[in-house]
N, C-alpha and C. Protein backbone atom coordinates (compact mmCIF):
# COMPACT_ATOMS: atom_id res chain seq x y z
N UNK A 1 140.76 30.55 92.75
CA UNK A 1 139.74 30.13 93.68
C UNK A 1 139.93 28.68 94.11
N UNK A 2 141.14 27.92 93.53
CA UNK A 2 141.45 26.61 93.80
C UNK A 2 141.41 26.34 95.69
N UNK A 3 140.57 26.12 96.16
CA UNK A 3 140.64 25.68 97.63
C UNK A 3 141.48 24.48 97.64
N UNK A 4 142.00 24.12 99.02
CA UNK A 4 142.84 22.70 99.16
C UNK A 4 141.23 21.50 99.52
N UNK A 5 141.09 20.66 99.57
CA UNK A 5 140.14 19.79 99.45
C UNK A 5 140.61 18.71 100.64
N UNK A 6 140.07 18.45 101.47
CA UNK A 6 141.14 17.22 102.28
C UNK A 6 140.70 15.85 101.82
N UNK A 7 141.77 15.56 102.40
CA UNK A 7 141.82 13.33 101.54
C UNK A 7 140.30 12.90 101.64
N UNK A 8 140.40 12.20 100.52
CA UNK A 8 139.57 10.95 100.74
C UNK A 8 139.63 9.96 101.35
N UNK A 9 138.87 9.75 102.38
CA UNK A 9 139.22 8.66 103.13
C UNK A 9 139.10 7.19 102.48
N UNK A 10 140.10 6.37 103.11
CA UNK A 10 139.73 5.32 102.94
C UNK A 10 138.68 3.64 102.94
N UNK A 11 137.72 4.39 102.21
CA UNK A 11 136.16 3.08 102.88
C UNK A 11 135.45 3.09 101.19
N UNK A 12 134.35 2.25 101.60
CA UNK A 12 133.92 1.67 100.33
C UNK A 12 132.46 3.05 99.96
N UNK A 13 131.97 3.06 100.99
CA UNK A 13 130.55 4.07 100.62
C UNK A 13 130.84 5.60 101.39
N UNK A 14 130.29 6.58 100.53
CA UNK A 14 130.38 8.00 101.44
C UNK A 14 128.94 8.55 101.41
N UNK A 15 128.28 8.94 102.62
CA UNK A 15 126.85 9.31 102.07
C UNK A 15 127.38 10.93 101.30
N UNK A 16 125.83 11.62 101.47
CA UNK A 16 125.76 12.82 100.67
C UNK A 16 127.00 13.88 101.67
N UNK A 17 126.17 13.62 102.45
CA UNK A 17 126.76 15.12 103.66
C UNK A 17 128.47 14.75 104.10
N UNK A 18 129.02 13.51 103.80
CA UNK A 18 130.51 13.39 103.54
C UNK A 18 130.41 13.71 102.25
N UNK A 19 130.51 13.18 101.22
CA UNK A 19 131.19 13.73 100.06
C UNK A 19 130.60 15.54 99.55
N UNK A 20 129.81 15.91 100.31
CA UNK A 20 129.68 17.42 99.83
C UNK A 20 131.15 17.84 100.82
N UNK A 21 130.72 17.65 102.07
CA UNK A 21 132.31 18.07 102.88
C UNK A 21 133.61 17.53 102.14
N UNK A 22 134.18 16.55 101.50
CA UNK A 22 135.08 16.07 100.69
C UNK A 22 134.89 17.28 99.51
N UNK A 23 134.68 17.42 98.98
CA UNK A 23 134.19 18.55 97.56
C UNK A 23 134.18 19.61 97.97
N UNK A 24 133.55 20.43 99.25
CA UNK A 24 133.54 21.75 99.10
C UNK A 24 132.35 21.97 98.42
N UNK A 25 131.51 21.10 98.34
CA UNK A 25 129.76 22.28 97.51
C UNK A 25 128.64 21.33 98.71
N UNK A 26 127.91 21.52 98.51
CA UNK A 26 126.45 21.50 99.26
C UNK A 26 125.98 20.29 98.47
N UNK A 27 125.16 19.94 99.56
CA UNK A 27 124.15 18.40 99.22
C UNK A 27 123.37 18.30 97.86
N UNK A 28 122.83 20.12 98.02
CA UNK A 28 121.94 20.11 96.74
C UNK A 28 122.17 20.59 95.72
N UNK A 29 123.52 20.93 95.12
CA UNK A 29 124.95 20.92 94.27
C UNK A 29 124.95 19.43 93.48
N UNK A 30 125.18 18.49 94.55
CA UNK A 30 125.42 16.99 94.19
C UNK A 30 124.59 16.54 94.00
N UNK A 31 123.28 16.96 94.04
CA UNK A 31 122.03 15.98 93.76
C UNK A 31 121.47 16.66 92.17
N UNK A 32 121.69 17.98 92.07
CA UNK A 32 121.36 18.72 90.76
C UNK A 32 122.63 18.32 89.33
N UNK A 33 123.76 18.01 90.25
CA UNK A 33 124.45 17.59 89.36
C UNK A 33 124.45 15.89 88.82
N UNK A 34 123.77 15.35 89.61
CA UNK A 34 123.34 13.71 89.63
C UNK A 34 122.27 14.05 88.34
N UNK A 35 121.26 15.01 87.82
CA UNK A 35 120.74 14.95 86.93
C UNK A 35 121.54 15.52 85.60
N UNK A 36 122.46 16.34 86.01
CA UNK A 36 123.19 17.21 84.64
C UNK A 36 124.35 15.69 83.78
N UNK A 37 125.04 14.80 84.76
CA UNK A 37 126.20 14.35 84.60
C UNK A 37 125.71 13.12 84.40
N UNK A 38 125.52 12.18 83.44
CA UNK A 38 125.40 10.97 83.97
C UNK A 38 126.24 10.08 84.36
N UNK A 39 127.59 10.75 84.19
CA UNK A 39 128.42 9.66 85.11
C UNK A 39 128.34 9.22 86.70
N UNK A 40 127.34 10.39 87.21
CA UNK A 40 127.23 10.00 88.38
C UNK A 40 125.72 9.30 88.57
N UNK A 41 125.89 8.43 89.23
CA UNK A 41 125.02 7.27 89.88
C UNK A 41 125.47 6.79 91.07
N UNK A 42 125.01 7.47 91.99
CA UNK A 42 125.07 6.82 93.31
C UNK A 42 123.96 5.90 93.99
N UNK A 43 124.43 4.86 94.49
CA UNK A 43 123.72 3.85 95.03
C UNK A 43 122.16 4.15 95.31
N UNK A 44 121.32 3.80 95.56
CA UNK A 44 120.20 4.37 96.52
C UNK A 44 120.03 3.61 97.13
N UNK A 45 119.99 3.47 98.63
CA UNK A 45 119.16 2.60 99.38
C UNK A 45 118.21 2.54 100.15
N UNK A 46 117.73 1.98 101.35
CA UNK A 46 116.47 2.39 102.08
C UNK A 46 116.10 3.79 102.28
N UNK A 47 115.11 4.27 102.27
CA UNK A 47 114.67 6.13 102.03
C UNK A 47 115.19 6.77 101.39
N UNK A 48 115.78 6.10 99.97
CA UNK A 48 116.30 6.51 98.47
C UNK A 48 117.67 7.32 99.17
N UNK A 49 118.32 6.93 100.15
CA UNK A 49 119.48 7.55 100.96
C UNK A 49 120.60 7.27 99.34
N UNK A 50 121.44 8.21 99.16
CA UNK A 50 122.68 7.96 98.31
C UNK A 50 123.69 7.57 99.05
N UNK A 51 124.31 7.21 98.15
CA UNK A 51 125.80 6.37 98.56
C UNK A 51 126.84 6.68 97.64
N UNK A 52 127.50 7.27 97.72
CA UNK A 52 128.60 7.45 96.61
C UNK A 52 129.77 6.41 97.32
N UNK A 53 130.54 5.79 96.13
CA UNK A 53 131.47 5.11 95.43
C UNK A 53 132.95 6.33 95.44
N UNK A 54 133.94 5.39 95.97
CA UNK A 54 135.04 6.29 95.66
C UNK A 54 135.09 6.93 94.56
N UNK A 55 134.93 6.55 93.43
CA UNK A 55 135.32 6.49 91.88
C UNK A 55 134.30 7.94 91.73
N UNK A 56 132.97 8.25 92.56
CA UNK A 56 132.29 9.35 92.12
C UNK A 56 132.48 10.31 92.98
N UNK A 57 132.96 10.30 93.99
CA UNK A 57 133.77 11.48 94.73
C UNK A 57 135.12 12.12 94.38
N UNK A 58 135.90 11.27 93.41
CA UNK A 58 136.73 11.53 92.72
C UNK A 58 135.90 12.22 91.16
N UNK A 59 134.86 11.61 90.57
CA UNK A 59 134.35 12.31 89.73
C UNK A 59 134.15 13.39 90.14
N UNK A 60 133.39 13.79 91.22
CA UNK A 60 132.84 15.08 91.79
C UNK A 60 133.72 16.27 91.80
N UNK A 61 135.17 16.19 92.25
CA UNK A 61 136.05 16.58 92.46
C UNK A 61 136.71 17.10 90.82
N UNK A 62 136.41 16.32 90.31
CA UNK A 62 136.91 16.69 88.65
C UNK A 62 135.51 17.72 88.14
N UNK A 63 134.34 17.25 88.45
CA UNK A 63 133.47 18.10 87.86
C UNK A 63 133.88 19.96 88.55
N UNK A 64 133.87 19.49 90.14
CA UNK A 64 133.70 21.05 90.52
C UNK A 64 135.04 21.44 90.00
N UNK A 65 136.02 21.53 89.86
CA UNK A 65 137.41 21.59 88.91
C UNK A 65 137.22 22.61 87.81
N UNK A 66 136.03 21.75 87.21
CA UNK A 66 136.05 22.08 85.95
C UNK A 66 135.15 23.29 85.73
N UNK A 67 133.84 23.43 86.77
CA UNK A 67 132.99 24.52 86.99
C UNK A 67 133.53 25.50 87.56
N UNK A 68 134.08 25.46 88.82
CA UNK A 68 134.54 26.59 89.18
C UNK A 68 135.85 26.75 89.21
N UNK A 69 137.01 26.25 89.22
CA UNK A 69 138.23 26.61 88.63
C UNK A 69 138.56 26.84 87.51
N UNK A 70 138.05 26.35 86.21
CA UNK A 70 138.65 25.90 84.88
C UNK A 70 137.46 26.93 84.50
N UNK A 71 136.19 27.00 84.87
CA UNK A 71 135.37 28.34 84.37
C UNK A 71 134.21 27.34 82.90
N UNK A 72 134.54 26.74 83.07
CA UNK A 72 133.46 25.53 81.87
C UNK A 72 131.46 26.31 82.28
N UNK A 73 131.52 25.88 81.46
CA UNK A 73 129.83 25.81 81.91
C UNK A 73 129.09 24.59 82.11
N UNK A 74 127.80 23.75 82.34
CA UNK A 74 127.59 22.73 82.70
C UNK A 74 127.78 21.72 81.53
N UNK A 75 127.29 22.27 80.63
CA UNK A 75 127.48 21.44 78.92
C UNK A 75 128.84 21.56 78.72
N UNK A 76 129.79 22.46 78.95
CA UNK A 76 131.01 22.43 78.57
C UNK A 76 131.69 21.23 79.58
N UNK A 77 131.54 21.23 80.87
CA UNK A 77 132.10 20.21 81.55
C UNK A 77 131.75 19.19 80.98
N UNK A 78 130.18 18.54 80.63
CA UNK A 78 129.86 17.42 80.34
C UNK A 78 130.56 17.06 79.12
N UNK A 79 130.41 17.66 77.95
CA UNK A 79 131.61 17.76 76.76
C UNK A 79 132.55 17.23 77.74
N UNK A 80 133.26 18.13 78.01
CA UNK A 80 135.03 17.56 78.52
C UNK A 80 134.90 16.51 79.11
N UNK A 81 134.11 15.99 79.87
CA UNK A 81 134.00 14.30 80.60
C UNK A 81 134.04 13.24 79.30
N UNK A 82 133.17 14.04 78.69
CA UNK A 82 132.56 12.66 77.68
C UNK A 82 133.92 12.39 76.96
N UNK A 83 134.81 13.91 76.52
CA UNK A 83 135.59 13.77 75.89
C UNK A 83 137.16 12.92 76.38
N UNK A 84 136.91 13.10 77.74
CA UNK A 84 137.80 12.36 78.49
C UNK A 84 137.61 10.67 78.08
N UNK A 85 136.33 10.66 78.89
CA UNK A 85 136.04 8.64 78.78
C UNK A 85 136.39 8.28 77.23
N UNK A 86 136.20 8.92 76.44
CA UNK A 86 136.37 8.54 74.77
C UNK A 86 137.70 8.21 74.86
N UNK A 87 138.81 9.33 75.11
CA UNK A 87 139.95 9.43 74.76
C UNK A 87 140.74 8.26 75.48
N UNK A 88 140.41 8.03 76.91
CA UNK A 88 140.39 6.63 77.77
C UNK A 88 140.40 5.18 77.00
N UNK A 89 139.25 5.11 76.13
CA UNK A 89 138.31 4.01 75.99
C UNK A 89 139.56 3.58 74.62
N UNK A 90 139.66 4.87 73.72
CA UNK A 90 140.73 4.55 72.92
C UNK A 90 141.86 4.05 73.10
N UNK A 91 142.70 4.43 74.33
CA UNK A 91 143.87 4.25 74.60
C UNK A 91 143.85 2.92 75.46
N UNK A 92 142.89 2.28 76.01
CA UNK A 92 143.00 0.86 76.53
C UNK A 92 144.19 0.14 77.31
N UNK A 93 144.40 0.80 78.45
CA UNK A 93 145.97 0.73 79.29
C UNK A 93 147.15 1.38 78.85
N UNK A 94 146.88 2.18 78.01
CA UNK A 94 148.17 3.16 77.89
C UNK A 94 147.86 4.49 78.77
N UNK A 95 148.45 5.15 79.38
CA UNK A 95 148.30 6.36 80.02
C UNK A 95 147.85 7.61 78.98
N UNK A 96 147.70 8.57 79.13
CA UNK A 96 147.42 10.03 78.53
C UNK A 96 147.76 11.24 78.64
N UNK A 97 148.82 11.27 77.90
CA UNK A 97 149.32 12.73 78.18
C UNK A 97 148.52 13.53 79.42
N UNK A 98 148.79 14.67 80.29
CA UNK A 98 147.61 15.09 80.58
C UNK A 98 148.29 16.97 80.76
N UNK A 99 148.04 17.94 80.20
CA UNK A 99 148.69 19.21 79.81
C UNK A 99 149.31 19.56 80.98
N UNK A 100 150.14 20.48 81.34
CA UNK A 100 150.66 21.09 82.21
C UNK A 100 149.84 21.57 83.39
N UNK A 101 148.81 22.40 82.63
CA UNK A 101 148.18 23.09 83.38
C UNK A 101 147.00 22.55 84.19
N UNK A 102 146.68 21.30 83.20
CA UNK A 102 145.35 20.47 84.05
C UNK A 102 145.88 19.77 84.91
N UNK A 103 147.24 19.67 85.08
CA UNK A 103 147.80 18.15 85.77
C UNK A 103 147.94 19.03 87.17
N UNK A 104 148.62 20.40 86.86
CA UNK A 104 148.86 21.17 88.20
C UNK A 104 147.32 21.44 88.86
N UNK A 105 146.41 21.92 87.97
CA UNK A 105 145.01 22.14 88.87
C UNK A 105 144.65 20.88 89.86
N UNK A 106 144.56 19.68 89.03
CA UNK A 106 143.94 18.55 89.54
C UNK A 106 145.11 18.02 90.96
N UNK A 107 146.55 18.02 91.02
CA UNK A 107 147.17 18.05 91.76
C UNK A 107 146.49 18.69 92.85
N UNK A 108 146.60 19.88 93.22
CA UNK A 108 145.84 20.74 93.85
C UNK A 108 144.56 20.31 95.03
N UNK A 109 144.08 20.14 94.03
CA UNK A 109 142.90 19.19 94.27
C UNK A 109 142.83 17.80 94.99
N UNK A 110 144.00 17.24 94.74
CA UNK A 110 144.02 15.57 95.15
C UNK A 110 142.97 14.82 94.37
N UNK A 111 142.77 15.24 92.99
CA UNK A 111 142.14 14.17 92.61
C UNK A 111 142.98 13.24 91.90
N UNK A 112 142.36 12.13 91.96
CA UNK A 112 142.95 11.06 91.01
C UNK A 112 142.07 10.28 90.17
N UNK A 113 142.79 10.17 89.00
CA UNK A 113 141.58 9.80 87.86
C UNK A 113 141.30 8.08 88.49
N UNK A 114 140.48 7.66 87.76
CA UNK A 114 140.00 6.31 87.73
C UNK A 114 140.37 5.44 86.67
N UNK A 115 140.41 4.26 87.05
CA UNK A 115 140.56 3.60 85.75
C UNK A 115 139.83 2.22 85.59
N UNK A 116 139.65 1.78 84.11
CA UNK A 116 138.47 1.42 84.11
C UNK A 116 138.02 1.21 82.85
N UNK A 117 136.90 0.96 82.07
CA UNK A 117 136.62 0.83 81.00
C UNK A 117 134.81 1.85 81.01
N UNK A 118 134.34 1.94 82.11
CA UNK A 118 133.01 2.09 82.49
C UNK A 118 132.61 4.21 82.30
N UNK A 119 131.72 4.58 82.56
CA UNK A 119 131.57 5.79 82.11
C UNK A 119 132.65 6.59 83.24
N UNK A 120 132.96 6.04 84.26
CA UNK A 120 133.23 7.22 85.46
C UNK A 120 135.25 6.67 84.25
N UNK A 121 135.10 6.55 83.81
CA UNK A 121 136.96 5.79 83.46
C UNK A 121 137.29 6.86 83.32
N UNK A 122 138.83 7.79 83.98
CA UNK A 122 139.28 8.82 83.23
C UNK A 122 140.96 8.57 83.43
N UNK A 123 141.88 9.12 82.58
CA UNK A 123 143.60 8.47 82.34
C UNK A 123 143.86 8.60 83.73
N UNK A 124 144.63 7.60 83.46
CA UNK A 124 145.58 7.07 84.87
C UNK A 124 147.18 7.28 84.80
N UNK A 125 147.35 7.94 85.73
CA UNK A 125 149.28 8.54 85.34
C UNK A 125 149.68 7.41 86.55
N UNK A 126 150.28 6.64 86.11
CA UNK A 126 150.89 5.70 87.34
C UNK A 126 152.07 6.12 88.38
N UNK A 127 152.63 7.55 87.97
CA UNK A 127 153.64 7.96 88.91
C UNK A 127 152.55 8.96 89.64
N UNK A 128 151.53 9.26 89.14
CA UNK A 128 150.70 10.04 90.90
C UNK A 128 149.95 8.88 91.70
N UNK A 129 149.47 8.09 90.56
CA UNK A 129 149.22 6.91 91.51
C UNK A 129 149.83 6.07 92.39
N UNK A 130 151.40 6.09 92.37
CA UNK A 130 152.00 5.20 93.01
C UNK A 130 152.65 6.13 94.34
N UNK A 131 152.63 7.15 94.08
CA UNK A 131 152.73 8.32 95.20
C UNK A 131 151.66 8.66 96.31
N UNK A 132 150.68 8.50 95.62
CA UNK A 132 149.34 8.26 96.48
C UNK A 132 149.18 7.31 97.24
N UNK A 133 149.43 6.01 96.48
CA UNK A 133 149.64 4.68 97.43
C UNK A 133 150.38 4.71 98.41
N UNK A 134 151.93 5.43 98.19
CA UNK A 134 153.01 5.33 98.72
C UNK A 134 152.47 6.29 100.07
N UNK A 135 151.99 7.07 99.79
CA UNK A 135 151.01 7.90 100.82
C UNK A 135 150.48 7.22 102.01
N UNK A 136 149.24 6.41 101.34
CA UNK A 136 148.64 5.83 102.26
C UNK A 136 149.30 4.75 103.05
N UNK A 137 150.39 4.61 102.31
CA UNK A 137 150.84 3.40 103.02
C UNK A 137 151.77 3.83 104.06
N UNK A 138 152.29 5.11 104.19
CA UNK A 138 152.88 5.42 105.34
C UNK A 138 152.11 6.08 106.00
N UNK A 139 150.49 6.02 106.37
CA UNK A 139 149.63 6.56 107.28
C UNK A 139 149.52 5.35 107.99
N UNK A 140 149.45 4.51 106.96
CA UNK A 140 149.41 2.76 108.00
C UNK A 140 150.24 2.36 108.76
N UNK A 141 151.33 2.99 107.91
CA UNK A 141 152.34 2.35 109.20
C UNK A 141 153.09 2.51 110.35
């Protein structure tokens, strides 16, 4: 059921109704999951409007991953996040293995982990990252 997902664009804020279109789920998907996950916290501003942060549209993208591709349940995803940032927090700039099979799903996907010390932190493989860059940088030019 892996759908292709298109890029994330490049900017600092995405409201709701972009990052549900970025993800593939509905507004009120992302707002029910804003209470299940606490890694997500999106901005609020005037008329409690959200704002998501690159770093949580990339979370988003790992959560629905994990719900509807990987088959988790909502506690089971949250487990696997938490268990992620831990395993992160340990390793402190070293990268993380990441299995065969999760590396090909998330490929798929175009997600890319974050990095970081903070709750959204998840391993950083510096050869998809530098491919990604290498990406954007020939859209620029």
């Amino acid at each position: 059921m892996s759908t292709q997902l298109p890029p994330i664009p490049a900017k600092r804020y995405f409201t709701i109704g972009e990052v549900a279109d970025l993800c593939g789920v509905k507004p009120h998907v992302l707002r029910y999951w804003e209470q299940e996950f606490t890694q997500l916290r999106p901005v609020k501003r005037r008329g409690n409007r959200r704002y998501y942060q690159h770093h949580e549209v990339l979370m988003i993208r790992r959560i629905r991953d994990l719900l509807y591709d990987q088959g988790f349940t909502i506690s089971g995803a949250r487990n696997r996040l938490q268990e992620l940032a831990h395993a992160d927090k340990g390793a402190r700039g070293a990268s993380l293995p990441v299995p065969d099979d999760e590396q090909a799903s998330h490929g798929d996907l175009g997600v890319q982990p974050a990095e970081g010390d903070g709750p959204h932190a998840l391993p950083l493989d510096p050869a998809r990252l530098r491919k990604e860059l290498e990406e954007i940088r020939a859209l620029l030019f």
